[in-house]
C-alpha atoms as a PDB file:
ATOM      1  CA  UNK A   1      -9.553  -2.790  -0.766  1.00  0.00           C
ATOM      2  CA  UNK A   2     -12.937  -2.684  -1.317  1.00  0.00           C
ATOM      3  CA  UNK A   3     -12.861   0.462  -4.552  1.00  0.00           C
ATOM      4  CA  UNK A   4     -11.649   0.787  -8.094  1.00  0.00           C
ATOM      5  CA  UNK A   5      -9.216   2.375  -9.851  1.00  0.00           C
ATOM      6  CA  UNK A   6      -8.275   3.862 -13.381  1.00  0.00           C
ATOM      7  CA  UNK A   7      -5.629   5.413 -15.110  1.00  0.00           C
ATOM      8  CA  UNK A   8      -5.181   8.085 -17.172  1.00  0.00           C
ATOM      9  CA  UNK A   9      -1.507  10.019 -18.468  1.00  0.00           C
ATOM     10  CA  UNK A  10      -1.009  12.571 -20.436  1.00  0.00           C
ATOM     11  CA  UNK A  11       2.224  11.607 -22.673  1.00  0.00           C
ATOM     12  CA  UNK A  12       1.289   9.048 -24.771  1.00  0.00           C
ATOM     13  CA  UNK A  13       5.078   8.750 -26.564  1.00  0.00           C
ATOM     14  CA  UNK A  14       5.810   6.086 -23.706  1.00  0.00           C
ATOM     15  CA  UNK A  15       8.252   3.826 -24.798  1.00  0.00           C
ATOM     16  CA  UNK A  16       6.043   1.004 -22.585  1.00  0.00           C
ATOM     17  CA  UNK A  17       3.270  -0.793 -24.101  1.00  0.00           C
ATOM     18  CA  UNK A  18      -0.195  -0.490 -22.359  1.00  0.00           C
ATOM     19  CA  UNK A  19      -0.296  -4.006 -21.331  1.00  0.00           C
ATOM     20  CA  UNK A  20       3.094  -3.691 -19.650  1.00  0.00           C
ATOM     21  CA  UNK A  21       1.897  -0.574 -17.911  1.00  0.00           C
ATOM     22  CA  UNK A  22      -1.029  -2.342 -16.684  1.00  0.00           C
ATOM     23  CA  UNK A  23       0.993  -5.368 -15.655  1.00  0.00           C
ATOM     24  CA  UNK A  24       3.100  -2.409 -13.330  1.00  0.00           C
ATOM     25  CA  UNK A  25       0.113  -1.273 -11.964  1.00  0.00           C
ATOM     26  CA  UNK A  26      -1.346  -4.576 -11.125  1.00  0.00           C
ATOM     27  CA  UNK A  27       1.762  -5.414  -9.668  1.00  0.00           C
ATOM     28  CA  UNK A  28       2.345  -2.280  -7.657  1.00  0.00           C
ATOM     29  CA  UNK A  29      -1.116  -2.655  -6.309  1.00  0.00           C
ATOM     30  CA  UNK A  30      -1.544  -5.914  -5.225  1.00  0.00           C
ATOM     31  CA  UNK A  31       1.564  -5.100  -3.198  1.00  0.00           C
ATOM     32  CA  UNK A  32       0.303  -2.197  -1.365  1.00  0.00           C
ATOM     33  CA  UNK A  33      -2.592  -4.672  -0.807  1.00  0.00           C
ATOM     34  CA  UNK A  34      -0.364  -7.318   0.532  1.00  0.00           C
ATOM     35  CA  UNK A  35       0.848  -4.276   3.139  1.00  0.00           C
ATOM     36  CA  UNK A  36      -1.977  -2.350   3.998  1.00  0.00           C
ATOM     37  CA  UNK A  37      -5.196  -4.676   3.243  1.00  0.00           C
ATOM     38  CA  UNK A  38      -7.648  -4.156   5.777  1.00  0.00           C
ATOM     39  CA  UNK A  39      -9.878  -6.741   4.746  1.00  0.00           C
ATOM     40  CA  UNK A  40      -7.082  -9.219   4.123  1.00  0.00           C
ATOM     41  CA  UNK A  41      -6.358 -11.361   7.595  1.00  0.00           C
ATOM     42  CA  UNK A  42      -2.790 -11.527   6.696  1.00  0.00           C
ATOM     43  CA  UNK A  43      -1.722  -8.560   5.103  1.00  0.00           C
ATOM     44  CA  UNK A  44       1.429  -7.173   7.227  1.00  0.00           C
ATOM     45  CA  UNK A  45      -1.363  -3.908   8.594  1.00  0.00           C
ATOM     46  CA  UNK A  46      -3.973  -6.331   9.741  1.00  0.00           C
ATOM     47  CA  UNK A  47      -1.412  -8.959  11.643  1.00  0.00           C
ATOM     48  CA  UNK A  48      -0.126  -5.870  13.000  1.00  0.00           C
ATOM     49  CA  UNK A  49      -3.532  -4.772  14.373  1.00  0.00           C
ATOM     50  CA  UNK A  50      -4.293  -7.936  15.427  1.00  0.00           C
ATOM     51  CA  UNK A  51      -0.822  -8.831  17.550  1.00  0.00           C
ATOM     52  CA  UNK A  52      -1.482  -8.692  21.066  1.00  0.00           C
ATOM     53  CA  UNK A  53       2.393  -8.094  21.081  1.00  0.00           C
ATOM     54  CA  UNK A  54       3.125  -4.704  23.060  1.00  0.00           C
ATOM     55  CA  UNK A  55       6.900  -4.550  22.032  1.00  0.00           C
ATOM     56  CA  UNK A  56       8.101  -3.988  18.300  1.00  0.00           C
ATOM     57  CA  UNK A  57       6.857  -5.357  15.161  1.00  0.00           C
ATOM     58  CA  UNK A  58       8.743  -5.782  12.279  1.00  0.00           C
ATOM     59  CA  UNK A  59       6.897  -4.665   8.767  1.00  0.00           C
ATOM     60  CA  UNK A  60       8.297  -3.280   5.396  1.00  0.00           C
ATOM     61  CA  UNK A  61       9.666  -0.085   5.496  1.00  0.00           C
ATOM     62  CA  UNK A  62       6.405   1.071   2.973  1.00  0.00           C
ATOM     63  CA  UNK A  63       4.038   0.285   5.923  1.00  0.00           C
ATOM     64  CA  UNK A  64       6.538   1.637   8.556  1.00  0.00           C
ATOM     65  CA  UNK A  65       6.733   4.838   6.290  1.00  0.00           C
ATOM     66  CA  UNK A  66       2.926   5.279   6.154  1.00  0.00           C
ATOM     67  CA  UNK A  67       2.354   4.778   9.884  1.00  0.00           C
ATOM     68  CA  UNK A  68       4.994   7.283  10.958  1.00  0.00           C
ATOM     69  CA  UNK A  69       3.215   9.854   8.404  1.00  0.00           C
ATOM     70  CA  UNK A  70       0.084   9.300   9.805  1.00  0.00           C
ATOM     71  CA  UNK A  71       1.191   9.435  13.144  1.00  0.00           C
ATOM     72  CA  UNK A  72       2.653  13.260  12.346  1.00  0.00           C
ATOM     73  CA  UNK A  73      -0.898  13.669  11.324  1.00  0.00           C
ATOM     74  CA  UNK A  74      -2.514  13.062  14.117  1.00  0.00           C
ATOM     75  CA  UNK A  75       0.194  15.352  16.568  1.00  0.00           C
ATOM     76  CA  UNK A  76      -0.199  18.172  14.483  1.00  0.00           C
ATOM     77  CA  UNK A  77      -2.154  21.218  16.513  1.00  0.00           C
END
């Protein structure tokens, strides 16, 4: 989405080797970027933006979630 990351933990008796843990991450990431891209035409955020449909629109419960937080954002006085 445009930014970088890194990672940094403080217990380092994981049981998980460092190239698994980065696989996790990788994984978890391009996910949320498969949900929420805005730069991506056809992530599940920007078909939703772009649907001219006025009735409901089905998307994962993750990008469901994060709209209805944002949404209690925005009400709050």
């Amino acid at each position: 989405m445009g930014t970088s990351y890194s990672v940094q933990w403080s217990d380092v008796s994981t049981s998980i080797a460092i190239s698994q843990l980065k696989d996790l991450i990788e994984q978890r990431l391009a996910r949320i970027n498969s949900l929420m891209s805005t730069y991506s035409p056809d992530s599940q955020l920007s078909e939703f933006n772009q649907s001219r449909e006025t009735g409901w629109h089905v998307v994962d419960s993750e990008l469901a979630h994060l709209v209805a937080v944002s949404y209690t954002h925005l009400t709050l006085p």
